[in-house]
PDB file of N, CA and C in Angstrom:
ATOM      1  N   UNK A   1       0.854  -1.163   0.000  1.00  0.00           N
ATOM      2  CA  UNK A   1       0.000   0.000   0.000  1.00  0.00           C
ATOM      3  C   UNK A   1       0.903   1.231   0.000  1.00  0.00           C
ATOM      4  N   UNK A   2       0.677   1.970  -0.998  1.00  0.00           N
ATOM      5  CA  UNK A   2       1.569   3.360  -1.109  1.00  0.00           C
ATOM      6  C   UNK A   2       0.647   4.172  -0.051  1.00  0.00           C
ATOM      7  N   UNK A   3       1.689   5.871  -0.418  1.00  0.00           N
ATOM      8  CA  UNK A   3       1.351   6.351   0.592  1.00  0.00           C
ATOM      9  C   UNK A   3      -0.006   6.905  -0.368  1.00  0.00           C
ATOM     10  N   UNK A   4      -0.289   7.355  -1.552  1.00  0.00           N
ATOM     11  CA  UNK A   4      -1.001   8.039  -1.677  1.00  0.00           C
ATOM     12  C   UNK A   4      -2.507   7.095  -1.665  1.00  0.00           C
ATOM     13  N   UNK A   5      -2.307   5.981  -1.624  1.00  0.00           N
ATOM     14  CA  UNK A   5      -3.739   5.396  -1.550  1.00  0.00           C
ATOM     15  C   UNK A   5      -4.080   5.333  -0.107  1.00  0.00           C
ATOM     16  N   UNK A   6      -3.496   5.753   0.985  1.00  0.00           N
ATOM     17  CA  UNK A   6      -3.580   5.765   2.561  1.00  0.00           C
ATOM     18  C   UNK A   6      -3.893   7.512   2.564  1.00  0.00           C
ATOM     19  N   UNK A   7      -3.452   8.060   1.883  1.00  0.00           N
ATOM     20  CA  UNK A   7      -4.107   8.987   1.823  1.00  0.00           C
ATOM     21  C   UNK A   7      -5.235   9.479   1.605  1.00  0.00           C
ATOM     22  N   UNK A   8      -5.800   8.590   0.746  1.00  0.00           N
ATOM     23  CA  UNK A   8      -7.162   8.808  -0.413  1.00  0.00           C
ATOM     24  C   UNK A   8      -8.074   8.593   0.697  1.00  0.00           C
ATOM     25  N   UNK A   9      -7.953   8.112   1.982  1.00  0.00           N
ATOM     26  CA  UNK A   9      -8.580   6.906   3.088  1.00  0.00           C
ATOM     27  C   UNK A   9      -8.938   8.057   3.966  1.00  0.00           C
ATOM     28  N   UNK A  10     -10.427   7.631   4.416  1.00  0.00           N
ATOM     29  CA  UNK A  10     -10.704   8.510   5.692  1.00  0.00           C
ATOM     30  C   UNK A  10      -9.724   7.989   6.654  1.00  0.00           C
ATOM     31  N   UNK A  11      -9.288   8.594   7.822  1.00  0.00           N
ATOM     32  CA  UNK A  11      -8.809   8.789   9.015  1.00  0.00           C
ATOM     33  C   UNK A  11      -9.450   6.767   9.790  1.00  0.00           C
ATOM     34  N   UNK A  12     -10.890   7.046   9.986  1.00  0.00           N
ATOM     35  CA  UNK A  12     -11.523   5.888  10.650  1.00  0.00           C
ATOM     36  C   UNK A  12     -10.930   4.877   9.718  1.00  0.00           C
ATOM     37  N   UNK A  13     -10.879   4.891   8.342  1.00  0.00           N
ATOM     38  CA  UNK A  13     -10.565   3.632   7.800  1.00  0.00           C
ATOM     39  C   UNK A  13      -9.079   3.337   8.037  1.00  0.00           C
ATOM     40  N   UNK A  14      -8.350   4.013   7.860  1.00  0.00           N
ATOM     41  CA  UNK A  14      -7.091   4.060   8.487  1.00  0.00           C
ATOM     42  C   UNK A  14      -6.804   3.255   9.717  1.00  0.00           C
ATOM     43  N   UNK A  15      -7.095   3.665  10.699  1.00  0.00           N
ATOM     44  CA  UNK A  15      -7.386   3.208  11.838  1.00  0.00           C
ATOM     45  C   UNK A  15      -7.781   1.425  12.207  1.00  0.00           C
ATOM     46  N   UNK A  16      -8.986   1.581  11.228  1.00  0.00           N
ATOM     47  CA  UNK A  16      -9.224  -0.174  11.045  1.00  0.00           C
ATOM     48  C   UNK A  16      -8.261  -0.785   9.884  1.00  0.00           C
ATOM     49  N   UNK A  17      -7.404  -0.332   9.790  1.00  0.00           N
ATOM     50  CA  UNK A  17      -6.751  -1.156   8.193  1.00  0.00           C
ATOM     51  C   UNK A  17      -5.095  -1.161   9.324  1.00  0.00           C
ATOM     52  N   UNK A  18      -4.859   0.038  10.312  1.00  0.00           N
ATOM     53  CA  UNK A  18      -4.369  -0.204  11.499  1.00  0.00           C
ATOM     54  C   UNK A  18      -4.668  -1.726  11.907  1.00  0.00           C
ATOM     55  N   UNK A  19      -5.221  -1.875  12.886  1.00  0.00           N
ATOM     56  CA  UNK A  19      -6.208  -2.874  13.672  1.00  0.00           C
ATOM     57  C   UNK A  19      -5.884  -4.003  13.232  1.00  0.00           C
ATOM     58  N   UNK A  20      -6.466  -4.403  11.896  1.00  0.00           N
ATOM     59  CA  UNK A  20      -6.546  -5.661  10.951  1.00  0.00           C
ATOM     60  C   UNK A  20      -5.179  -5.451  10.466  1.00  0.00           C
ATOM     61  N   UNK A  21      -4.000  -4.967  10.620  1.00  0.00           N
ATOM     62  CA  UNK A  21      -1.873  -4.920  10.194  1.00  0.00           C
ATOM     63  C   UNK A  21      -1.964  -5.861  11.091  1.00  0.00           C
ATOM     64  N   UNK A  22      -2.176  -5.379  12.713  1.00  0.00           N
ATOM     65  CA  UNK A  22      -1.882  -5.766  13.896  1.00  0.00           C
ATOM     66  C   UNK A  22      -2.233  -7.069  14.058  1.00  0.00           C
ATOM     67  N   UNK A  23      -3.230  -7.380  13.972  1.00  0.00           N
ATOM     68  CA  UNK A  23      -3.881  -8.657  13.740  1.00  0.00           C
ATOM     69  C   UNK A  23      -2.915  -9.775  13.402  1.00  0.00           C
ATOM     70  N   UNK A  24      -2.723  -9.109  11.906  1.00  0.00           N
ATOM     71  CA  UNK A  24      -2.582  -9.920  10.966  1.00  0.00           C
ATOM     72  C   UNK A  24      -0.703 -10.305  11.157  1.00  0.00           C
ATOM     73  N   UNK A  25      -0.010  -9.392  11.937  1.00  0.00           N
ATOM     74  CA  UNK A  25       1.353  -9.543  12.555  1.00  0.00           C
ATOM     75  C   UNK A  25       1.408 -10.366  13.566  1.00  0.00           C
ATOM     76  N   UNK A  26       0.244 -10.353  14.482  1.00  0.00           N
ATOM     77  CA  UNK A  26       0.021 -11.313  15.440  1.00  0.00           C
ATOM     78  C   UNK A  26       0.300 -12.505  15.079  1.00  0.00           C
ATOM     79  N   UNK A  27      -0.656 -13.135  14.159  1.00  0.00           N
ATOM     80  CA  UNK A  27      -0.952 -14.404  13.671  1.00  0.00           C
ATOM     81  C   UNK A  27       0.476 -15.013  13.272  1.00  0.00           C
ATOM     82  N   UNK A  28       1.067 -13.996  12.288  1.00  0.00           N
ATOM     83  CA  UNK A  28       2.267 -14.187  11.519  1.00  0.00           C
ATOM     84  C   UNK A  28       3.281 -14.120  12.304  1.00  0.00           C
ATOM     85  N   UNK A  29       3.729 -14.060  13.278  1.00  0.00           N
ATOM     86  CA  UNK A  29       4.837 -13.909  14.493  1.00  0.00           C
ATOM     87  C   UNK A  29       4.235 -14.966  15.355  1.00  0.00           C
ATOM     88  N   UNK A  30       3.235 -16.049  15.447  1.00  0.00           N
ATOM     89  CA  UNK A  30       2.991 -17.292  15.741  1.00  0.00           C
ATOM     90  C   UNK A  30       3.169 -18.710  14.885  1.00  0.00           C
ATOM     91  N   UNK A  31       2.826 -17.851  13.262  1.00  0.00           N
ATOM     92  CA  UNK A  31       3.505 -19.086  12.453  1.00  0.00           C
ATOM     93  C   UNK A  31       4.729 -19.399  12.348  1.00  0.00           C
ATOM     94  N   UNK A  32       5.455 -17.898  12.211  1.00  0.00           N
ATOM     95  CA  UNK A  32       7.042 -17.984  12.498  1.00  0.00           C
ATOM     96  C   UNK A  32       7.777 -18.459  13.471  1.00  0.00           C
ATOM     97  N   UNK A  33       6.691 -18.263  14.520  1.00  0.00           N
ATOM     98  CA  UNK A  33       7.936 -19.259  16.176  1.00  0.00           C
ATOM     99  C   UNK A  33       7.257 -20.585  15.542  1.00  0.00           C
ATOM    100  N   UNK A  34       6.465 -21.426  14.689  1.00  0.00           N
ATOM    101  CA  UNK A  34       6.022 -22.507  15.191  1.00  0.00           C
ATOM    102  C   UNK A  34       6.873 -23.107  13.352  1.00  0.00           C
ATOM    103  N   UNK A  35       7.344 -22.017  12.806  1.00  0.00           N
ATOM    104  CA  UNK A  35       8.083 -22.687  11.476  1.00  0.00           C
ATOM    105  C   UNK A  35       7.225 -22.881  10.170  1.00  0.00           C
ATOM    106  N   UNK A  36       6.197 -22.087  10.189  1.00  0.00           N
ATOM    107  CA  UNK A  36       5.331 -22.007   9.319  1.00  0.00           C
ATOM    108  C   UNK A  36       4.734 -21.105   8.649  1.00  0.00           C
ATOM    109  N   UNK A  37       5.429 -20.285   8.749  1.00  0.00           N
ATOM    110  CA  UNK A  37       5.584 -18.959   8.208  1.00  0.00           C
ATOM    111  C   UNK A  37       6.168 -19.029   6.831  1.00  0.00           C
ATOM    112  N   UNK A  38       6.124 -18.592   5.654  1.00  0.00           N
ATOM    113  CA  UNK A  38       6.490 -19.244   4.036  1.00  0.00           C
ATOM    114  C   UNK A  38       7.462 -17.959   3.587  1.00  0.00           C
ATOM    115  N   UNK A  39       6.118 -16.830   3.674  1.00  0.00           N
ATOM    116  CA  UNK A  39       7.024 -15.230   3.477  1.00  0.00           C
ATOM    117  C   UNK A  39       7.131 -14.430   4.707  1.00  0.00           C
ATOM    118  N   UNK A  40       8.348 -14.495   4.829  1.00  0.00           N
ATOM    119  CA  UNK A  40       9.043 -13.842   5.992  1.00  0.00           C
ATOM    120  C   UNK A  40       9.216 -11.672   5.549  1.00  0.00           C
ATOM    121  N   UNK A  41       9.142 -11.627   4.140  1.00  0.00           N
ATOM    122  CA  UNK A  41       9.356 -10.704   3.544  1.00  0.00           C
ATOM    123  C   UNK A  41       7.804  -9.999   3.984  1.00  0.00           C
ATOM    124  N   UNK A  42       6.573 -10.672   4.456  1.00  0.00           N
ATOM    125  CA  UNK A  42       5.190 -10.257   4.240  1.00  0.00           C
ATOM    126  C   UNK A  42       5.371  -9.273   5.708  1.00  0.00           C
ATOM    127  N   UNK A  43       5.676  -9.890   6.801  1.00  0.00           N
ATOM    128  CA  UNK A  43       6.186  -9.507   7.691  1.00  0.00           C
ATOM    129  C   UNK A  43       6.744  -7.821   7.920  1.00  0.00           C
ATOM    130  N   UNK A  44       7.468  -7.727   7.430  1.00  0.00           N
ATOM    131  CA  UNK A  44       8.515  -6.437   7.309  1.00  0.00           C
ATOM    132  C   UNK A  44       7.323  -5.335   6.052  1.00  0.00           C
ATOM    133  N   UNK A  45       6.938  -6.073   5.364  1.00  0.00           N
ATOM    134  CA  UNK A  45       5.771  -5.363   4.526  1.00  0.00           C
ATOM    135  C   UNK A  45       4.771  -4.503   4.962  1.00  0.00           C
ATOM    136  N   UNK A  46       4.184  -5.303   6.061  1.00  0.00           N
ATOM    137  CA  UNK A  46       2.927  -5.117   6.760  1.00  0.00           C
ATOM    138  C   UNK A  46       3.698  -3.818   8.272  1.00  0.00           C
ATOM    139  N   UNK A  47       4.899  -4.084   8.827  1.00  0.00           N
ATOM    140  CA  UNK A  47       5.503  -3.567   9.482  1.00  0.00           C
ATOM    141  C   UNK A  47       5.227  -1.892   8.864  1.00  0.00           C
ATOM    142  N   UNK A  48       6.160  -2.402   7.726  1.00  0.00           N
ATOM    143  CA  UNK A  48       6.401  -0.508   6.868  1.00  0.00           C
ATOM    144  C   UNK A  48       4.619  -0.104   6.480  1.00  0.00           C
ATOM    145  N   UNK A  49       3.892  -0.971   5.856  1.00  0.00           N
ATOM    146  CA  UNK A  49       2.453  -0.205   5.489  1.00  0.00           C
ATOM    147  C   UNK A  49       2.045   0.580   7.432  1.00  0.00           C
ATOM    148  N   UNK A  50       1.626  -0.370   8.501  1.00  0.00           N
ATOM    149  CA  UNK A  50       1.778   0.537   9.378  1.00  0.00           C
ATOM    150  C   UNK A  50       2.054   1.839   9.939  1.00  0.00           C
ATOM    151  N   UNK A  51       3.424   1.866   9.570  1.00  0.00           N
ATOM    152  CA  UNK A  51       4.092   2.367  10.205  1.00  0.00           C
ATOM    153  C   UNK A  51       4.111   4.121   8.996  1.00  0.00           C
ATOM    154  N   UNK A  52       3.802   3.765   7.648  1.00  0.00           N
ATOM    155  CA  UNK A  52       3.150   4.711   7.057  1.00  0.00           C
ATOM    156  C   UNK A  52       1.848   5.042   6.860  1.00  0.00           C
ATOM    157  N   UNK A  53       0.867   4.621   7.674  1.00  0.00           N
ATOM    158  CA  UNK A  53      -0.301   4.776   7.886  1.00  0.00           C
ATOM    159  C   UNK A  53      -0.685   5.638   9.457  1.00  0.00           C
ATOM    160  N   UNK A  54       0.297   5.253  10.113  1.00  0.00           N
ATOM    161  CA  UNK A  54       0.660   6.184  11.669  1.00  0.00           C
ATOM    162  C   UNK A  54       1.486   7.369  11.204  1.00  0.00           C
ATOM    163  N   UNK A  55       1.542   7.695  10.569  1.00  0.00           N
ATOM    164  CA  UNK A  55       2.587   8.621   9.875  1.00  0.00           C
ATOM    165  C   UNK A  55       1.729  10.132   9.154  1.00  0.00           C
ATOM    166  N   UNK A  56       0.985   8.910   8.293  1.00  0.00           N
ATOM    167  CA  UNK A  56       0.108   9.761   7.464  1.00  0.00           C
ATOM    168  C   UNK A  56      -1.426  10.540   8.816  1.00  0.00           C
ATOM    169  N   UNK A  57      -1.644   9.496   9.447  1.00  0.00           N
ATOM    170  CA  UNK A  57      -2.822   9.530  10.821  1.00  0.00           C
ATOM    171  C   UNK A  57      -2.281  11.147  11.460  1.00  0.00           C
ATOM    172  N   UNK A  58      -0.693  11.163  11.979  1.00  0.00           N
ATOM    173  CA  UNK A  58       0.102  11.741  12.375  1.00  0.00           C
ATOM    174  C   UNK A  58      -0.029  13.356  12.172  1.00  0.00           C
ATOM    175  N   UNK A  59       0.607  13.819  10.689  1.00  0.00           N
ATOM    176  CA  UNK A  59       0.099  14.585   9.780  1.00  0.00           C
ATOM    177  C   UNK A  59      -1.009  15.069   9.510  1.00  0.00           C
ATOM    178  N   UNK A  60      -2.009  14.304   9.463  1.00  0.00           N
ATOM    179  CA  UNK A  60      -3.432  15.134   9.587  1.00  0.00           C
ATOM    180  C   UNK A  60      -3.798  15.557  11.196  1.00  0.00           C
ATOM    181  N   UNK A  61      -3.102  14.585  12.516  1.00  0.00           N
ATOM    182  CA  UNK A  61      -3.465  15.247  13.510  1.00  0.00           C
ATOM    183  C   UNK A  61      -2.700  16.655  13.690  1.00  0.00           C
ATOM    184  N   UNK A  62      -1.717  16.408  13.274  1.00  0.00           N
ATOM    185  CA  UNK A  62      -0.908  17.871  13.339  1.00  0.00           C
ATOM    186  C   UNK A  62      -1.344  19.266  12.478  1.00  0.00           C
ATOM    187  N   UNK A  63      -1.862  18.713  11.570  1.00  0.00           N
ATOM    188  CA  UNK A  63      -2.371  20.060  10.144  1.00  0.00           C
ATOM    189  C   UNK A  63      -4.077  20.276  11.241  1.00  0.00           C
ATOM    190  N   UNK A  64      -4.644  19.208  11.928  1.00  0.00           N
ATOM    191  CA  UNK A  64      -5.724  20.322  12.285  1.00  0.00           C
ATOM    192  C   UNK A  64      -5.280  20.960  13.752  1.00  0.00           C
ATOM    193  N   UNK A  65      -4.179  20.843  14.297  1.00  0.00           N
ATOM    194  CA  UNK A  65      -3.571  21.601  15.215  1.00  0.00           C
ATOM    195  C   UNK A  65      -3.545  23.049  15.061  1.00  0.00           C
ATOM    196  N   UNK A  66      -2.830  23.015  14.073  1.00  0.00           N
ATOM    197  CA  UNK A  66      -2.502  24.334  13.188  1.00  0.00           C
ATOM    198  C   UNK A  66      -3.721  24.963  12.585  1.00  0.00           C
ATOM    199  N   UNK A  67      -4.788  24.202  12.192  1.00  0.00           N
ATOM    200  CA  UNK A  67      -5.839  24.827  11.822  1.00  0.00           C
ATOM    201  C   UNK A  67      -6.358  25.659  12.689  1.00  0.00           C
ATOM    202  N   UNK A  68      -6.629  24.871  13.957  1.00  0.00           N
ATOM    203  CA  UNK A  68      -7.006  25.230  15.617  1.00  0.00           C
ATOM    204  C   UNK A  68      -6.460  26.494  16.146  1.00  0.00           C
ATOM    205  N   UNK A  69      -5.119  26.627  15.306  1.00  0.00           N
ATOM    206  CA  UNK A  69      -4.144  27.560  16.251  1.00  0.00           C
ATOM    207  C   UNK A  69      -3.687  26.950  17.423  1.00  0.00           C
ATOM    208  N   UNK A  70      -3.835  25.853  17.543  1.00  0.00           N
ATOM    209  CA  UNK A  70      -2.857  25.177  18.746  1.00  0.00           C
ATOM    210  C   UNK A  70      -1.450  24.951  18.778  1.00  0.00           C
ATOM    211  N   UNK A  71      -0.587  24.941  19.229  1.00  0.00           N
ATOM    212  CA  UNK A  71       0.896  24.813  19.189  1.00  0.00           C
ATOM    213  C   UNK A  71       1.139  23.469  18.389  1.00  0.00           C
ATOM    214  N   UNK A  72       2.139  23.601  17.055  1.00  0.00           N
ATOM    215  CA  UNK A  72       3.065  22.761  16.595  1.00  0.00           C
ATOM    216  C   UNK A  72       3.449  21.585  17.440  1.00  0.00           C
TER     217      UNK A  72
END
């Protein structure tokens, strides 16, 4: 998932596409201790989509800060 299609995304959907990463890292960090894990690469995938989805979440909390006039 690029960034600009996490962009295109309301905030709430974000959030649940959050939720269901987490999930889905869970599961996959149980197949891997048990050796059954195939793509180890899916892993580190799902890590970075996250972690640019908290990013992008991030950014819009900060731009309506500024809208607010609340401190940077």
């Amino acid at each position: 998932m690029n960034a600009a299609e996490i962009r295109a995304m309301r905030s709430e959907e974000i959030r649940t596409k959050i939720d269901e990463a987490h999930q889905a890292l869970f599961k996959m960090r149980f197949q891997a201790a048990s050796g059954q894990l195939e793509d180890f690469n899916r892993v580190t995938q799902l890590r970075r989509d996250v972690a640019r989805m908290e990013t992008i979440l991030r950014e819009r909390e900060l731009a309506a800060q500024a809208v607010e006039g609340g401190k940077p």
